[in-house]
C-alpha atoms as a PDB file:
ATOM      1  CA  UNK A   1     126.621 128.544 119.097  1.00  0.00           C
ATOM      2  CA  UNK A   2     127.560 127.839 122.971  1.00  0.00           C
ATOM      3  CA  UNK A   3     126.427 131.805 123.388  1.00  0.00           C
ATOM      4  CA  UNK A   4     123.368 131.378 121.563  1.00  0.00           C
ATOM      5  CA  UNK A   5     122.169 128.062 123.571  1.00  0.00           C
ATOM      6  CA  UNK A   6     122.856 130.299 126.699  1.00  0.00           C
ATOM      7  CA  UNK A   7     120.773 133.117 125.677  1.00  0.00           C
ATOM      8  CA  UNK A   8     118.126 130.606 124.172  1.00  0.00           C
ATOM      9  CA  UNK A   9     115.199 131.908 127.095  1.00  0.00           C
ATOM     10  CA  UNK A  10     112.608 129.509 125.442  1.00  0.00           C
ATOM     11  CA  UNK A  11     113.560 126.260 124.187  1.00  0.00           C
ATOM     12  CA  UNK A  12     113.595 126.277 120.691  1.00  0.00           C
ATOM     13  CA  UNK A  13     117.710 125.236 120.206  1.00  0.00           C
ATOM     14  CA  UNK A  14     117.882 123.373 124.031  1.00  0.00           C
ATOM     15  CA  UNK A  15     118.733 119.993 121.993  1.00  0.00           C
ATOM     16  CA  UNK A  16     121.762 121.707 120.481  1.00  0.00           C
ATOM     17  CA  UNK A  17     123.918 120.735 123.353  1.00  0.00           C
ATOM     18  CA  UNK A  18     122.489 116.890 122.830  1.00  0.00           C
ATOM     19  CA  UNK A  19     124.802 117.125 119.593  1.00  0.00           C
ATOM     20  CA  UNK A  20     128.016 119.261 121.021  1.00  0.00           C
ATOM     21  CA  UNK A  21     130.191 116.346 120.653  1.00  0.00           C
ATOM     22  CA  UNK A  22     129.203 115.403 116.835  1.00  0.00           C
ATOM     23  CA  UNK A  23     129.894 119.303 115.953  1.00  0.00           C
ATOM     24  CA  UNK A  24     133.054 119.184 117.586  1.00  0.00           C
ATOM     25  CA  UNK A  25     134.100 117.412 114.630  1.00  0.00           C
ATOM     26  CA  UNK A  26     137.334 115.322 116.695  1.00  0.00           C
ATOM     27  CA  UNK A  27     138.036 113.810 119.764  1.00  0.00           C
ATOM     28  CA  UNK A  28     140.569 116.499 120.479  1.00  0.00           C
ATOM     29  CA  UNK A  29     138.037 119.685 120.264  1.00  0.00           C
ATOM     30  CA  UNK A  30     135.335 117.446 121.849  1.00  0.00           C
ATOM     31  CA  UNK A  31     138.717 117.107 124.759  1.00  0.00           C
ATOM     32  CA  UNK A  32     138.956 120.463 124.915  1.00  0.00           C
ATOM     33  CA  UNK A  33     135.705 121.302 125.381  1.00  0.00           C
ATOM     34  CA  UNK A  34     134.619 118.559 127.857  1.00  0.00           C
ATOM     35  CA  UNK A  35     137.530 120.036 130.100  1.00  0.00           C
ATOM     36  CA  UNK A  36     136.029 123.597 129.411  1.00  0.00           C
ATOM     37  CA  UNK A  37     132.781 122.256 130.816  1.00  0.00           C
ATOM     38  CA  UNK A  38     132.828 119.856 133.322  1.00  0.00           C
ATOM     39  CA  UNK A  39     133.964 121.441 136.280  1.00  0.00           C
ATOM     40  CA  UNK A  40     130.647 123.184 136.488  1.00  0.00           C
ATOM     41  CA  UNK A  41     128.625 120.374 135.727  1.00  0.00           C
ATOM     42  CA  UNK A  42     130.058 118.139 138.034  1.00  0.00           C
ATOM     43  CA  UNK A  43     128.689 120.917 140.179  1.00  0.00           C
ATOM     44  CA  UNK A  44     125.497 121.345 138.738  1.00  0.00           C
ATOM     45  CA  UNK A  45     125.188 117.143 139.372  1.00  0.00           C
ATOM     46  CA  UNK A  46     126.069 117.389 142.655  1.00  0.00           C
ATOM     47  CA  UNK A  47     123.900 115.663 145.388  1.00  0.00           C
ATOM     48  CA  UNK A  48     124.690 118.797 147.713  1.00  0.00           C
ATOM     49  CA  UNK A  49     122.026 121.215 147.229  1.00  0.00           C
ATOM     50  CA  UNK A  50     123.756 123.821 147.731  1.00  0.00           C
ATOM     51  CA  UNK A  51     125.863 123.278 144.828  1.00  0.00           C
ATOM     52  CA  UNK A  52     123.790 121.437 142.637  1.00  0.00           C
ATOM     53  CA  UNK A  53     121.336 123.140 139.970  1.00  0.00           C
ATOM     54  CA  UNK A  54     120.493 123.757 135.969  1.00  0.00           C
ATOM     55  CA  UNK A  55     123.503 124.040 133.878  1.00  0.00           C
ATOM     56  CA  UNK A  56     123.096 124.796 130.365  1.00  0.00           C
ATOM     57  CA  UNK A  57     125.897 123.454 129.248  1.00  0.00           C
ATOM     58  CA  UNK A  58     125.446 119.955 130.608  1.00  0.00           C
ATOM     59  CA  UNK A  59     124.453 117.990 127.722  1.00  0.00           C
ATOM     60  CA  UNK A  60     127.450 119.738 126.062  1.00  0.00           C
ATOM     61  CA  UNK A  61     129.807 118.759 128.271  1.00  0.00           C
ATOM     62  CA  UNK A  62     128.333 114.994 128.718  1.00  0.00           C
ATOM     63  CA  UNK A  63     128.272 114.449 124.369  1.00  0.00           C
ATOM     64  CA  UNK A  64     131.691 115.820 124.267  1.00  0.00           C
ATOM     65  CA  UNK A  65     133.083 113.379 126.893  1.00  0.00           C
ATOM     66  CA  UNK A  66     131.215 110.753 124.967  1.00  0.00           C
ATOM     67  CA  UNK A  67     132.903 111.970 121.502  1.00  0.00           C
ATOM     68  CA  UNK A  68     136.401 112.183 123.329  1.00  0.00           C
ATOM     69  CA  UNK A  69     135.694 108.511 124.432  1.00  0.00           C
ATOM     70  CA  UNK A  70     136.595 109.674 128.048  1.00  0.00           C
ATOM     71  CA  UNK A  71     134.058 106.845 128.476  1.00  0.00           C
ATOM     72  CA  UNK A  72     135.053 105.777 132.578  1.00  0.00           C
ATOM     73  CA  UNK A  73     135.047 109.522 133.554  1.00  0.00           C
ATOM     74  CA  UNK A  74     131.801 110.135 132.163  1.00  0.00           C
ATOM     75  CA  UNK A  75     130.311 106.789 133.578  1.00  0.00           C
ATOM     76  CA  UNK A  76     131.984 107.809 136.688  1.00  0.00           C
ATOM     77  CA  UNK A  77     130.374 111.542 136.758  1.00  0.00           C
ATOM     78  CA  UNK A  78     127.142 110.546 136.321  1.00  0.00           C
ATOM     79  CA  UNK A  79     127.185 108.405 139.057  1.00  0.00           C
ATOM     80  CA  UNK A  80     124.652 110.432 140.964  1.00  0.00           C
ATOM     81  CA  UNK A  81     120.788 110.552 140.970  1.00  0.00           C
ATOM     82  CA  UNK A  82     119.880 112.243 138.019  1.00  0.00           C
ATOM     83  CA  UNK A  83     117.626 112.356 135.128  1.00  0.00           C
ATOM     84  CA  UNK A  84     117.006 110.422 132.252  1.00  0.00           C
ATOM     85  CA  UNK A  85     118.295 112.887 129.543  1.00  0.00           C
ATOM     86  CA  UNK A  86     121.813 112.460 131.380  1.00  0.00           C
ATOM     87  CA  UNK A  87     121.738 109.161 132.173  1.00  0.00           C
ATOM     88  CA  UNK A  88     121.874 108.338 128.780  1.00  0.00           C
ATOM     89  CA  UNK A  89     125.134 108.767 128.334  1.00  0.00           C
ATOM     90  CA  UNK A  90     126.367 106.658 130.602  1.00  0.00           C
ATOM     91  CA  UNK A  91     124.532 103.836 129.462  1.00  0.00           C
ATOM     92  CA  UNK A  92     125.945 104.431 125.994  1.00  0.00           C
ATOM     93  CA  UNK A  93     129.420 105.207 127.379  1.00  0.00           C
ATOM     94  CA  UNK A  94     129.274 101.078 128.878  1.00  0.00           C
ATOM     95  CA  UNK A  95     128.203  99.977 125.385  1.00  0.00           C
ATOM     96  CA  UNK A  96     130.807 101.908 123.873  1.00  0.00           C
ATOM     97  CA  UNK A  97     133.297 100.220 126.094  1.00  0.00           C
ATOM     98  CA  UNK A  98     132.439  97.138 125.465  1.00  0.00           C
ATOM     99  CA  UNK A  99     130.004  96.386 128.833  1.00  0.00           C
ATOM    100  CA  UNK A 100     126.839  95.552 127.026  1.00  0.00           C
ATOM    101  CA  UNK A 101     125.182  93.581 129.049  1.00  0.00           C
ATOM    102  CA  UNK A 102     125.467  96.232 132.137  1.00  0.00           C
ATOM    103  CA  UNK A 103     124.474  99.176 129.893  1.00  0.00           C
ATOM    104  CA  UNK A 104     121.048  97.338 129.084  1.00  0.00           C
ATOM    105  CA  UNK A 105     120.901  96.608 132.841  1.00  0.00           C
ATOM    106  CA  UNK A 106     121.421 100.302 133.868  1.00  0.00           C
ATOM    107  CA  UNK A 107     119.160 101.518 131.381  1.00  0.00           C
ATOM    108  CA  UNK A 108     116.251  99.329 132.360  1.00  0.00           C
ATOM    109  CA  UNK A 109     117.092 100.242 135.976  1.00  0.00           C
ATOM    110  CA  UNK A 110     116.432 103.646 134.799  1.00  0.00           C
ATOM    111  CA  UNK A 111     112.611 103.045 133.782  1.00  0.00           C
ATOM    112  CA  UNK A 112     110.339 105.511 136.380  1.00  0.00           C
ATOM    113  CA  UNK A 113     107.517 108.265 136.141  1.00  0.00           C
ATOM    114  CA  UNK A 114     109.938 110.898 134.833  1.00  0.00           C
ATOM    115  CA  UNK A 115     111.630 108.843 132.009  1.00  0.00           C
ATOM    116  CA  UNK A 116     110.577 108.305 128.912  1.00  0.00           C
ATOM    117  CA  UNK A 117     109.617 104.756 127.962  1.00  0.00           C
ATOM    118  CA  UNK A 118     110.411 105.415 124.097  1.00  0.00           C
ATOM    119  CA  UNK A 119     113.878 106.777 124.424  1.00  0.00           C
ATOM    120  CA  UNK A 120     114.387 104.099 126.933  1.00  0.00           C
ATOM    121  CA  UNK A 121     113.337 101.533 124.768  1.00  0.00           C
ATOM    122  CA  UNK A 122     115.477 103.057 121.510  1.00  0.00           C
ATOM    123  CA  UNK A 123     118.817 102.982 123.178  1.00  0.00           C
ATOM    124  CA  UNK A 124     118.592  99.786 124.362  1.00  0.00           C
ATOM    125  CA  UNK A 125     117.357  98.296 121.053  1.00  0.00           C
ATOM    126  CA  UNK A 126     120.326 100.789 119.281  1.00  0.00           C
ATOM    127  CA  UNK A 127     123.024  98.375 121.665  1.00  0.00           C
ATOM    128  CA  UNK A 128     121.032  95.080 120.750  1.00  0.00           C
ATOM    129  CA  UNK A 129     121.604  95.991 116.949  1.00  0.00           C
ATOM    130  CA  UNK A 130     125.063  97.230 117.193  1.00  0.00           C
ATOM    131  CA  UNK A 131     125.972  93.560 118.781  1.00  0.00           C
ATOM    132  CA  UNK A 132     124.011  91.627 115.509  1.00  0.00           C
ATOM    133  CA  UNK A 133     121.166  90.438 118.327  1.00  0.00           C
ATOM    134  CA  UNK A 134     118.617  91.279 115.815  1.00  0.00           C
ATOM    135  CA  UNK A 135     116.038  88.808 116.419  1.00  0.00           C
ATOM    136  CA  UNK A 136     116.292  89.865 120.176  1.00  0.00           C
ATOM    137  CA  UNK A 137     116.527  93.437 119.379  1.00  0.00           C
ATOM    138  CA  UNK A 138     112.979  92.364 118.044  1.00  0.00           C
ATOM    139  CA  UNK A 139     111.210  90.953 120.398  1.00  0.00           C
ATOM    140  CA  UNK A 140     112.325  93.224 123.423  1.00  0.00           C
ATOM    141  CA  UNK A 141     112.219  96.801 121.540  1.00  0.00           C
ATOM    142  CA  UNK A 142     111.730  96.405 118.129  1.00  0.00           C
ATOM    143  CA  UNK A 143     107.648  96.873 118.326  1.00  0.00           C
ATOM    144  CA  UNK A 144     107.756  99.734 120.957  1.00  0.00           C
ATOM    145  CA  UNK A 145     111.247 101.762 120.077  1.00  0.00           C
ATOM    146  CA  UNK A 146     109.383 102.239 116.370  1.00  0.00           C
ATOM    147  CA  UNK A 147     106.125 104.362 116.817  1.00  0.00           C
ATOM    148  CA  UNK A 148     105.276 106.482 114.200  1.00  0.00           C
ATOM    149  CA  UNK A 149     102.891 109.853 114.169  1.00  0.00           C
ATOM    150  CA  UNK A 150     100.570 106.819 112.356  1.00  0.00           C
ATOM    151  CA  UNK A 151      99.816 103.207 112.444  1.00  0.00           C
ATOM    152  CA  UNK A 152     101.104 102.627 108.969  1.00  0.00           C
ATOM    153  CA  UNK A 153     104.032 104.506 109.957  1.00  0.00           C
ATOM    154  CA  UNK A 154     104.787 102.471 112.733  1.00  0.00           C
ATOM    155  CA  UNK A 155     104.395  99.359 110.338  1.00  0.00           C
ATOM    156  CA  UNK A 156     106.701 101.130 107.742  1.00  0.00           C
ATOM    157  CA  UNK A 157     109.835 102.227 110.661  1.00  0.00           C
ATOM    158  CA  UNK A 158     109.381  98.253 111.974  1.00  0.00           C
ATOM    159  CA  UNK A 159     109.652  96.228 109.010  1.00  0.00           C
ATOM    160  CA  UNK A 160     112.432  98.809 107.386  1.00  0.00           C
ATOM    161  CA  UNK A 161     114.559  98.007 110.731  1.00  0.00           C
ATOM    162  CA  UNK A 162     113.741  94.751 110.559  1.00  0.00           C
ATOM    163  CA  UNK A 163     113.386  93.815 106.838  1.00  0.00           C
ATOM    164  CA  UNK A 164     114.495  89.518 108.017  1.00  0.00           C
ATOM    165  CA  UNK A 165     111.010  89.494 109.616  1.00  0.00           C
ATOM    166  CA  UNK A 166     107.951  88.485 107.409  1.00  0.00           C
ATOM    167  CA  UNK A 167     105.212  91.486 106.983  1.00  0.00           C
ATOM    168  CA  UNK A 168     102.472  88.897 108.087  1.00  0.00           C
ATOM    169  CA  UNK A 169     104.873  88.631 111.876  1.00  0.00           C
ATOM    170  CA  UNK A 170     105.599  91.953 111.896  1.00  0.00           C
ATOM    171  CA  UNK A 171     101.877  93.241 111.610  1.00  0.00           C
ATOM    172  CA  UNK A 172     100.415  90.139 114.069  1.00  0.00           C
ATOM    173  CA  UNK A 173     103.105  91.684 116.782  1.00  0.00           C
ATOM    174  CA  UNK A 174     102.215  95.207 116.241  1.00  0.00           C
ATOM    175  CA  UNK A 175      98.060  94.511 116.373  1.00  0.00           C
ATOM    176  CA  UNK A 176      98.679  92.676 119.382  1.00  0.00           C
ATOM    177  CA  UNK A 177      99.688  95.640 121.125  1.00  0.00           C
ATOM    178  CA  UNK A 178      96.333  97.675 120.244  1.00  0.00           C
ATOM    179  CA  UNK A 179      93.524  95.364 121.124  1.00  0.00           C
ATOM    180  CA  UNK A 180      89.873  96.666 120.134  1.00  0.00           C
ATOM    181  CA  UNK A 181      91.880  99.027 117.519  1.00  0.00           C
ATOM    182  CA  UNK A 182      92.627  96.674 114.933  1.00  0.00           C
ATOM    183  CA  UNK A 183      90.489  98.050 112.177  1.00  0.00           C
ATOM    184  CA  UNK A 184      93.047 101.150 112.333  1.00  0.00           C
ATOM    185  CA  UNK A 185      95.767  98.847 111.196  1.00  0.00           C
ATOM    186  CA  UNK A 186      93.710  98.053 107.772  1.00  0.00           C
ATOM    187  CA  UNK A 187      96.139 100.937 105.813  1.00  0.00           C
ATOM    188  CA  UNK A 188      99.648  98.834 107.898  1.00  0.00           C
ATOM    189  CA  UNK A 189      97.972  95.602 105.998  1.00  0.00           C
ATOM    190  CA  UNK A 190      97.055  96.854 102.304  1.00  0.00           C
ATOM    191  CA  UNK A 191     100.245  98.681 101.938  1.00  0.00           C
ATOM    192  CA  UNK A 192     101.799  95.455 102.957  1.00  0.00           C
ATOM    193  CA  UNK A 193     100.341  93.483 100.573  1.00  0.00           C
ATOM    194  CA  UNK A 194      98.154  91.484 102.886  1.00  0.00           C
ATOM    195  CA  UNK A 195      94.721  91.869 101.419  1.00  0.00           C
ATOM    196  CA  UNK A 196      93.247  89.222 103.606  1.00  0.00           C
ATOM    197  CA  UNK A 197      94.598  90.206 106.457  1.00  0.00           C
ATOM    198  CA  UNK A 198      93.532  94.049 105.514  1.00  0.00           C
ATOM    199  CA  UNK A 199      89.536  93.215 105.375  1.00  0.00           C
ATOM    200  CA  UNK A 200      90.003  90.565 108.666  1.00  0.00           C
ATOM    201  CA  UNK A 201      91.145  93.708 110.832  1.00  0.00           C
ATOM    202  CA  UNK A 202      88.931  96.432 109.363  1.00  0.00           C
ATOM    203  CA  UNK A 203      85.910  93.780 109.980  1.00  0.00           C
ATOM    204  CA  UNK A 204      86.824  93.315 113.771  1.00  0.00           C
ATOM    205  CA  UNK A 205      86.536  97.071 115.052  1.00  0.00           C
ATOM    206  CA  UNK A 206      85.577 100.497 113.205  1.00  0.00           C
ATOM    207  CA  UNK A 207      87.824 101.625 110.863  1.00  0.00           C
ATOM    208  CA  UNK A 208      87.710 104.640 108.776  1.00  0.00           C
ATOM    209  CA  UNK A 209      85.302 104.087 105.531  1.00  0.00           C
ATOM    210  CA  UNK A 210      86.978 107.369 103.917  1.00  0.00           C
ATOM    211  CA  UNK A 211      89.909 104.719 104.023  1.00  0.00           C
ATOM    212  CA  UNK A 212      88.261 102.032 102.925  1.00  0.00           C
ATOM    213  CA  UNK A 213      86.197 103.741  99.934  1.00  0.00           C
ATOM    214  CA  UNK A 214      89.246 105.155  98.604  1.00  0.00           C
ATOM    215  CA  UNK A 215      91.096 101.617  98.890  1.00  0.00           C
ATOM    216  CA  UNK A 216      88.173 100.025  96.895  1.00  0.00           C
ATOM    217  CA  UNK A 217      88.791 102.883  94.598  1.00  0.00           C
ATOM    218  CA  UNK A 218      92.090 102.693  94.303  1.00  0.00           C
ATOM    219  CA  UNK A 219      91.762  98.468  93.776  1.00  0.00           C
ATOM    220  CA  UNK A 220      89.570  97.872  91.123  1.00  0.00           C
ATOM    221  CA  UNK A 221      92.116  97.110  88.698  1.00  0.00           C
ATOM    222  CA  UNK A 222      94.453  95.105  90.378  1.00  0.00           C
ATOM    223  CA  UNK A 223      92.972  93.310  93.352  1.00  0.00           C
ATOM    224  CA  UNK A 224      89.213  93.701  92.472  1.00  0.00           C
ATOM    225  CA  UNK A 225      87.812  90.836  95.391  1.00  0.00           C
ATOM    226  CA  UNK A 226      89.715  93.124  97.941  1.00  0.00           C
ATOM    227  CA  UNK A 227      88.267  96.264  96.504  1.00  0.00           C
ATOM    228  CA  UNK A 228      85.047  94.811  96.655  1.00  0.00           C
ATOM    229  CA  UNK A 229      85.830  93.857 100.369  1.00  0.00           C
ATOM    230  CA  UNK A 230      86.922  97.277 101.232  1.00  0.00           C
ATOM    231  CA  UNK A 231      84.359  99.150  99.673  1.00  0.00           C
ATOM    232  CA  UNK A 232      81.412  96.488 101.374  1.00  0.00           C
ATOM    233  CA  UNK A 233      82.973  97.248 104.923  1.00  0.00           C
ATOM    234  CA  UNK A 234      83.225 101.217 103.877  1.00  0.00           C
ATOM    235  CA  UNK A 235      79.375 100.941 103.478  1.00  0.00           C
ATOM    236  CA  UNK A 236      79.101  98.695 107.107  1.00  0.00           C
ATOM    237  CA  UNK A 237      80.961 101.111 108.742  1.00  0.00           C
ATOM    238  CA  UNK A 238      78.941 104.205 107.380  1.00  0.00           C
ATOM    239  CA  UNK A 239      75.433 102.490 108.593  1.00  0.00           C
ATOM    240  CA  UNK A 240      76.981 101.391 112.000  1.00  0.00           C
ATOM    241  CA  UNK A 241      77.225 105.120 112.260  1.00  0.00           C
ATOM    242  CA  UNK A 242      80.984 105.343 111.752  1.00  0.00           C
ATOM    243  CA  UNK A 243      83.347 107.933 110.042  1.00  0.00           C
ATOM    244  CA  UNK A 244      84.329 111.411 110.967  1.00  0.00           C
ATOM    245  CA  UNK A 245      82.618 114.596 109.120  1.00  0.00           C
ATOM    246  CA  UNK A 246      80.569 112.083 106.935  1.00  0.00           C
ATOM    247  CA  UNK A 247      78.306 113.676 104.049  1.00  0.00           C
ATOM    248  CA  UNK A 248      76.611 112.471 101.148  1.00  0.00           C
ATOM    249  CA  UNK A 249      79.115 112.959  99.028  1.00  0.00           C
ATOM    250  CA  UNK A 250      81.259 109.919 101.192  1.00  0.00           C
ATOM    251  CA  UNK A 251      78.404 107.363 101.219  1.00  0.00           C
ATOM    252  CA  UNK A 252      77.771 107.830  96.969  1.00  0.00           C
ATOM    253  CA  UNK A 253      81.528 107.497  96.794  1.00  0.00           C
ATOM    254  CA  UNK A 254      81.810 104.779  98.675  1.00  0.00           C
ATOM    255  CA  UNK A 255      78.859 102.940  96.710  1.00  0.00           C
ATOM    256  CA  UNK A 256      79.962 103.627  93.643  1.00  0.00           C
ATOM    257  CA  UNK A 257      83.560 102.330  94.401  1.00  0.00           C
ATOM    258  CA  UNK A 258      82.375  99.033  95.634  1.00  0.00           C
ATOM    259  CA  UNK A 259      80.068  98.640  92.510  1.00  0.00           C
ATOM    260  CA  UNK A 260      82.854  99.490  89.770  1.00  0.00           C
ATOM    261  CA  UNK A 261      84.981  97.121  91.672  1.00  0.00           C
ATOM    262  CA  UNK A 262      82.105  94.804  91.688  1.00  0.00           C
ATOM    263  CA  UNK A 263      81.204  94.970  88.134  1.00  0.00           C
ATOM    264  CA  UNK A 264      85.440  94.332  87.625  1.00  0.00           C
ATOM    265  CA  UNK A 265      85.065  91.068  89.540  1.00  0.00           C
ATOM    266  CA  UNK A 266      82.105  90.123  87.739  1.00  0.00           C
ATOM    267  CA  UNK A 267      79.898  90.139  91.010  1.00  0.00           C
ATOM    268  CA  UNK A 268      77.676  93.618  90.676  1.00  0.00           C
ATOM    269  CA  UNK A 269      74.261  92.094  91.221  1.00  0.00           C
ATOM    270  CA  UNK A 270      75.289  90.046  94.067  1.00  0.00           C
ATOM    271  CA  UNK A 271      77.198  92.859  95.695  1.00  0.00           C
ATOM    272  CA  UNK A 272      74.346  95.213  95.071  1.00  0.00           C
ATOM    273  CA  UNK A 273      71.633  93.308  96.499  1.00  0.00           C
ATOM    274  CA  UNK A 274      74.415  92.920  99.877  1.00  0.00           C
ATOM    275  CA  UNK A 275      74.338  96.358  99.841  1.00  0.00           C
ATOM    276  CA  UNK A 276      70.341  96.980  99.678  1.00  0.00           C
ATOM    277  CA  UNK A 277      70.076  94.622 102.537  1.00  0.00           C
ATOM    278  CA  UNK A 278      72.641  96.306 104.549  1.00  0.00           C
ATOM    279  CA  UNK A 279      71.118  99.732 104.240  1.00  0.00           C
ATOM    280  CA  UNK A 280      67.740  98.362 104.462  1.00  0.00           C
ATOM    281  CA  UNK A 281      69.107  96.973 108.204  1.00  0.00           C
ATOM    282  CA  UNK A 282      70.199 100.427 109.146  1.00  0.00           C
ATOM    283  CA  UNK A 283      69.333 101.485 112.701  1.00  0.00           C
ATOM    284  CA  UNK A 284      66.732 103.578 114.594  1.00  0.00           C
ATOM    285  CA  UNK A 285      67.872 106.969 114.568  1.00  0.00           C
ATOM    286  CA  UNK A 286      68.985 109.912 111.757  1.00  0.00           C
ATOM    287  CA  UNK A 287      69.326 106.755 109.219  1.00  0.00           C
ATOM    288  CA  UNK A 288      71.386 108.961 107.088  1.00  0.00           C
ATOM    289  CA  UNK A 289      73.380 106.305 105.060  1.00  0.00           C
ATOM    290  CA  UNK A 290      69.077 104.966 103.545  1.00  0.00           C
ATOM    291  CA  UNK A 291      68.396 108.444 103.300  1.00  0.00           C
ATOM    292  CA  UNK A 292      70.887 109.214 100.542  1.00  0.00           C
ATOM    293  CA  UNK A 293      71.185 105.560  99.162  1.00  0.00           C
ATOM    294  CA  UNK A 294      67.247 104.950  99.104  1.00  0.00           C
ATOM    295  CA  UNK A 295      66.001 105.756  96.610  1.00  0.00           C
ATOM    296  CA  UNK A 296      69.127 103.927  94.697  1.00  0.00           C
ATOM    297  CA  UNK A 297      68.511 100.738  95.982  1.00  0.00           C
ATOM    298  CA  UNK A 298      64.280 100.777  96.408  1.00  0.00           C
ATOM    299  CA  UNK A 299      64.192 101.340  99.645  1.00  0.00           C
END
């Protein structure tokens, strides 16, 4: 594997050597292997240029001190200006010895341009955890060390790390964080159970009505006054001019959502006539939402 990572031209196994000290399976082949490779990267860390330089092997050499607990020697090698990636390890070499406190200071001493603000933020909330300083953990990483590809998915990694914390603080913290995009949290606050809270945000800023038809689809049944709610803001949204790749088909689906859910709530004239008067207030311009409903509502 060591051969392969050195032959590796582009990238695609370079965070191998991130793991060398978990595959070395003991402290004693992690040992042996640390002594194998850090000769030449206390060179490659040198702060002589002329000796200094990119070493393959220096993850390896750094995870297999840190698996071999040779925790002072590999605090002590990295002792130079270096990057991020490195540094690392010696901030998880003090927490492993015991020097929490200094390891959170190093690693927020480490914060610049070329580091990266997420793996910053995950290591230090990783030692907050491991010393049962959840509710600190919280408030100084727990919202920023958890972002998902999604908002709901940054919902779902926070409140599974954090399961002591109450949806309703959890989702507050995390809207806080994206002001003028709180309608994007509306999926973070149905999936939560939060139904109020779900129509609040997706009434303050755009949010997607493909999102919000299929919720009021998807509610009839069980939660018909939030389906209703969903599948009224759907329709907002569409004649504010909202929605990506929007076509007839979305605006009929999202009107005929919000009037099954109506008729389940026992509201379907009310809602309907909301809904005439809301297309009937549509904007200068293609008008595209009163062109397909018009003739539906008398318009």
């Amino acid at each position: 594997m060591f051969e392969a990572h050195q032959a590796d031209q582009i990238p695609y196994i370079e965070r191998l050597a991130d793991h060398w000290g978990e595959l070395c399976a003991s402290k004693e082949v992690a040992s042996a292997w640390a002594d194998k490779l850090v000769g030449i990267t206390r060179m490659a860390l040198s702060p002589d240029k002329n000796l200094r330089g990119h070493f393959h092997g220096t993850s390896a050499c750094l995870s297999a001190l840190y698996r071999a607990e040779r925790f002072d020697e590999l605090i002590d090698l990295l002792r130079v200006d270096t990057i991020w990636p490195y540094k690392q390890w010696a901030v998880r070499a003090m927490a492993a010895s015991g020097k929490k406190a200094e390891a959170l200071g190093y690693a927020e001493s480490c914060r610049s341009p070329w580091a990266n603000d997420h793996e910053v933020d995950s290591v230090c909330e990783e030692i907050l955890l491991s010393s049962g300083m959840r509710d600190e953990a919280y408030a100084r990483y727990g919202v920023r060390a958890n972002q998902g590809g999604t908002y709901l998915a940054t919902f779902r990694a926070v409140s599974k790390k954090y399961p002591h914390k109450a949806a309703g603080e959890v989702l507050a913290d995390l809207v806080k964080t994206t002001p003028g995009d709180e309608g994007k949290w509306f999926a973070a606050a149905k999936d939560a159970g939060l139904y109020d809270e779900a129509l609040a945000l997706a009434s303050r800023t755009p949010c997607d009505p493909k999102t919000l038809a299929r919720a009021a689809r998807d509610y009839t049944e069980k939660q018909p006054a939030f389906a209703v709610g969903a599948g009224l803001l759907s329709l907002y949204w569409l004649v504010q001019g909202y929605g990506y790749e929007i076509t007839s088909v979305a605006v009929w689906d999202a009107y005929r959502a919000t009037l099954a859910a109506a008729e389940r709530h026992g509201s379907a004239a009310e809602v309907r006539e909301r809904i005439r008067k809301m297309v009937a207030a549509e904007g200068a311009g293609e008008r595209f939402v009163t062109k397909v409903l018009g003739r539906e509502l008398g318009l």
